[in-house]
N, C-alpha and C. Protein backbone atom coordinates (compact mmCIF):
# COMPACT_ATOMS: atom_id res chain seq x y z
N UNK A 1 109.75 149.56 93.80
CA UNK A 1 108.63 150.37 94.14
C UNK A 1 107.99 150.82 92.83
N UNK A 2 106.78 150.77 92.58
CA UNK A 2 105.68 151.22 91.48
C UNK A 2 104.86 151.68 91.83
N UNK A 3 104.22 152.35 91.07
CA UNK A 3 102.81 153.44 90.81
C UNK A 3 102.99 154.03 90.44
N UNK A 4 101.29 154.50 90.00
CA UNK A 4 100.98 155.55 88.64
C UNK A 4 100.40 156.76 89.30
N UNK A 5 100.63 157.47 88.46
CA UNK A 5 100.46 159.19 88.84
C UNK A 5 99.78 159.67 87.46
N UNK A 6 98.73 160.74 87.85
CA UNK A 6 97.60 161.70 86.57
C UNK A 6 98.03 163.07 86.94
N UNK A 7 97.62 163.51 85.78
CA UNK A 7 97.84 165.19 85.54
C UNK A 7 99.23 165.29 84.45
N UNK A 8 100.10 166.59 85.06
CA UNK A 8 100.57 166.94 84.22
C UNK A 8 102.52 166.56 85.30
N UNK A 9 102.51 165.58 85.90
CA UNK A 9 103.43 165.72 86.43
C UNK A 9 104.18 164.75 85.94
N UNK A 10 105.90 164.89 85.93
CA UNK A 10 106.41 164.22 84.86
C UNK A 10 107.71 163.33 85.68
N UNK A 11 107.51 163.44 86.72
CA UNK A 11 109.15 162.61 87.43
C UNK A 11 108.37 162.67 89.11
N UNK A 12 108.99 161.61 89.78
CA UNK A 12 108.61 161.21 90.73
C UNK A 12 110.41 161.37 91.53
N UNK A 13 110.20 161.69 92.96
CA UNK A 13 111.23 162.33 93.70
C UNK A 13 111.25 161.32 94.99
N UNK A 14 112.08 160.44 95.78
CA UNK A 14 112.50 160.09 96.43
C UNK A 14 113.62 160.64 97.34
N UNK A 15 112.98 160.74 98.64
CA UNK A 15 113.86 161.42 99.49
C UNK A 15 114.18 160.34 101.01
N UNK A 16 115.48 160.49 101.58
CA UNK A 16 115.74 160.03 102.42
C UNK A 16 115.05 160.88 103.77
N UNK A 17 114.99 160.09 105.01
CA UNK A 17 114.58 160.55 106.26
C UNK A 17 115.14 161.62 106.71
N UNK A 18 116.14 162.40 106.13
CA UNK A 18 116.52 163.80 106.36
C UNK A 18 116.32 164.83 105.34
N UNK A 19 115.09 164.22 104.72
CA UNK A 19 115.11 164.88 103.55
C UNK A 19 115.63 165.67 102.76
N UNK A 20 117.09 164.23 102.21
CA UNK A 20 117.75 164.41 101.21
C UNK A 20 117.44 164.08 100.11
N UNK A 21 117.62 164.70 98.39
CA UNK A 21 116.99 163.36 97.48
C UNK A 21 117.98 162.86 97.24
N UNK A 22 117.42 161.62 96.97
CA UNK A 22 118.00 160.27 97.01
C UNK A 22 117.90 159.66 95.31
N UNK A 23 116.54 159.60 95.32
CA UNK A 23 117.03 159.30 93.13
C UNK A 23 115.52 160.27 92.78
N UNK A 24 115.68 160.11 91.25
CA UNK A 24 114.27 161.43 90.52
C UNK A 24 114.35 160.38 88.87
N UNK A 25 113.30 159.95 89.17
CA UNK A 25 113.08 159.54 87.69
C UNK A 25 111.73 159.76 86.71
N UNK A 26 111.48 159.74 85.71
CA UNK A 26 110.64 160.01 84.90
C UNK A 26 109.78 159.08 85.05
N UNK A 27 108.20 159.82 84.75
CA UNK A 27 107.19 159.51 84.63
C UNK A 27 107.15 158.72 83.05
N UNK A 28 106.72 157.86 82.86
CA UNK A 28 106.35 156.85 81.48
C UNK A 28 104.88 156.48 81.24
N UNK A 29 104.08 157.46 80.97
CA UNK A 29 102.49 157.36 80.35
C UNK A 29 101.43 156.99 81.59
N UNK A 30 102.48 157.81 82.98
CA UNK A 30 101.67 157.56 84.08
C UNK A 30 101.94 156.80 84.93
N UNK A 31 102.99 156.11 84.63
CA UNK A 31 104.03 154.91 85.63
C UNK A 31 105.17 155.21 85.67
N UNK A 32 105.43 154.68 86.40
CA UNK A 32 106.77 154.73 87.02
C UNK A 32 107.06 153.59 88.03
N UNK A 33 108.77 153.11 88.29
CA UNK A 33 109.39 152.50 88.99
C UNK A 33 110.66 152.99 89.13
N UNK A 34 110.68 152.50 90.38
CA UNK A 34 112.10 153.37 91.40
C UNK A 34 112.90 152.02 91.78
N UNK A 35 114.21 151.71 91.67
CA UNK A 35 114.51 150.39 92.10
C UNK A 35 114.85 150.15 93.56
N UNK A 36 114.77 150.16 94.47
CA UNK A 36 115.02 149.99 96.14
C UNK A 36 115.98 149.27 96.44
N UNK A 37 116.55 148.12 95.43
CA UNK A 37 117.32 147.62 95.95
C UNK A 37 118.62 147.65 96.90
N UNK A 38 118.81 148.94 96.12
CA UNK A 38 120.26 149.38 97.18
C UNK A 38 119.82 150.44 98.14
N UNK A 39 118.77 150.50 98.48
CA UNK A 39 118.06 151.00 99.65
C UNK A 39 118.17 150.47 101.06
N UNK A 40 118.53 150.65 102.27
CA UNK A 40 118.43 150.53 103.52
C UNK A 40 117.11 150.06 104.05
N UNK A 41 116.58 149.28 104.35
CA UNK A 41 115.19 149.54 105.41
C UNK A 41 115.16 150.59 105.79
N UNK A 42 113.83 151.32 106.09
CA UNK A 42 113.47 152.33 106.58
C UNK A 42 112.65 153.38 105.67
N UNK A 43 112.51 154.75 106.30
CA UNK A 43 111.13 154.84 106.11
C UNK A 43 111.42 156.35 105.17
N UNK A 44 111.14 156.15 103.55
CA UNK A 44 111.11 157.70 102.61
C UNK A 44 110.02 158.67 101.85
N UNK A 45 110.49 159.57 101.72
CA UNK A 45 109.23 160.44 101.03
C UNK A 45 109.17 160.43 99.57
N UNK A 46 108.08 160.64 99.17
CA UNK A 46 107.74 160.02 97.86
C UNK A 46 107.42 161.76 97.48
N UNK A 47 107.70 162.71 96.14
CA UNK A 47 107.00 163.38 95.93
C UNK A 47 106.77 163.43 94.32
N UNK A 48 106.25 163.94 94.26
CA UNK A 48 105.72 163.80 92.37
C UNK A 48 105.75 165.47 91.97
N UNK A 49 107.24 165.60 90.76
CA UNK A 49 107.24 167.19 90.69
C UNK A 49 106.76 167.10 89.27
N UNK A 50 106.16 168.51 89.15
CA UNK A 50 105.80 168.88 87.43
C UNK A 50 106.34 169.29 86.93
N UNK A 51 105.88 169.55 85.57
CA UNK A 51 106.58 170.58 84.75
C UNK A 51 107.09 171.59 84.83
N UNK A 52 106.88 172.40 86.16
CA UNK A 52 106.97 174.12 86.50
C UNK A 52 108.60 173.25 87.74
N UNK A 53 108.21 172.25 87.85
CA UNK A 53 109.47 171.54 89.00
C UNK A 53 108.83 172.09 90.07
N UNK A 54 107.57 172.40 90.47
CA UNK A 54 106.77 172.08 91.94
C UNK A 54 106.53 170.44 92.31
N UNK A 55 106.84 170.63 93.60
CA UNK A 55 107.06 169.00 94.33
C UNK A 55 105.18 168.82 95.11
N UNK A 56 105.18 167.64 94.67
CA UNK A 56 103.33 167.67 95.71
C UNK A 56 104.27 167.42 97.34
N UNK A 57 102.64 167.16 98.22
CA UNK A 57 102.82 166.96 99.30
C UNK A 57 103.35 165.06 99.33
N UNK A 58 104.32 165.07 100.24
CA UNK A 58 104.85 163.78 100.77
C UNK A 58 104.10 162.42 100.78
N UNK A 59 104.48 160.93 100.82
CA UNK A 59 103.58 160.57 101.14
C UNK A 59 105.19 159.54 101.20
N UNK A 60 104.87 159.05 102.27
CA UNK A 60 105.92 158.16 102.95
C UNK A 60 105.69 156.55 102.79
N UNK A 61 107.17 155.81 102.27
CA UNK A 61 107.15 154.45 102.44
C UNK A 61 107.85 153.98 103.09
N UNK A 62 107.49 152.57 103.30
CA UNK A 62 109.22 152.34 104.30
C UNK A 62 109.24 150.66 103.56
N UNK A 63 109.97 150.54 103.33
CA UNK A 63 111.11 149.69 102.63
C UNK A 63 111.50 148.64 103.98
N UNK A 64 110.81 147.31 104.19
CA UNK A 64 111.54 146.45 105.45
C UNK A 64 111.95 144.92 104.06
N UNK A 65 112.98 144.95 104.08
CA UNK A 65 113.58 144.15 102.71
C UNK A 65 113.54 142.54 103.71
N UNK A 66 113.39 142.35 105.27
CA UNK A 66 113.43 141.00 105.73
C UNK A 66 112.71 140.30 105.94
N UNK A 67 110.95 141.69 105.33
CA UNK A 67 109.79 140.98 105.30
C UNK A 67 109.45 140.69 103.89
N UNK A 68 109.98 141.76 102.98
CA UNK A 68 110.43 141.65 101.56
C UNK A 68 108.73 142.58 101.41
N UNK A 69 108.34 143.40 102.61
CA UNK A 69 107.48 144.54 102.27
C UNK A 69 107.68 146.10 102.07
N UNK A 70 106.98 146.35 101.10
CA UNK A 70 106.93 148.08 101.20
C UNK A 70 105.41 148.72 101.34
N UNK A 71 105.48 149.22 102.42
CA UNK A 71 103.86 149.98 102.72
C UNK A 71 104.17 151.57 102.48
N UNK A 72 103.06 152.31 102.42
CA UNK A 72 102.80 153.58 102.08
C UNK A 72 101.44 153.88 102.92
N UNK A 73 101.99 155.31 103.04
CA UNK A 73 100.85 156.13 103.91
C UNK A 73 99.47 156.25 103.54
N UNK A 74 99.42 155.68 101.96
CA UNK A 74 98.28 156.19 101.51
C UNK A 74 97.77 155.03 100.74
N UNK A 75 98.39 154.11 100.58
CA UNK A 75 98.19 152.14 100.16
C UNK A 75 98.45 152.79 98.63
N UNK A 76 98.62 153.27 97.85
CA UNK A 76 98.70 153.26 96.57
C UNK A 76 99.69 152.76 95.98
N UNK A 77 101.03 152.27 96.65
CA UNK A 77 102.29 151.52 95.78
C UNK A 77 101.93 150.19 95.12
């Protein structure tokens, strides 16, 4: 999973469907990648926290690894 993020926010937050987190990795000059592989099919929340560690609002993907697709609520991956 990839995409880029603006402003001042520095790590991107992955959460499972019970919104647990699941992995948090750093932002790199506005990009970022999350690896899915050992991910389940099905469907997670994406949030992007800042510097202060405020989380934005959600934006959901779902991971179907037998179509070898990942869609998002908002097409930006």
């Amino acid at each position: 999973m990839k995409g880029t993020t603006t402003g001042d926010a520095i790590k991107v937050v992955l959460f499972d469907q019970n919104g647990a987190q699941i992995k948090e990795v750093d932002i790199n000059s506005g990009s970022f990648q999350i690896d899915s592989t050992d991910l389940p099919d099905g469907t997670y929340q994406v949030k992007v926290k800042d510097a202060a560690g405020n989380l934005s609002d959600a934006t959901s993907i779902t991971i179907d690894k037998s179509s070898n697709r990942q869609t998002s609520s908002n097409n930006c991956w």
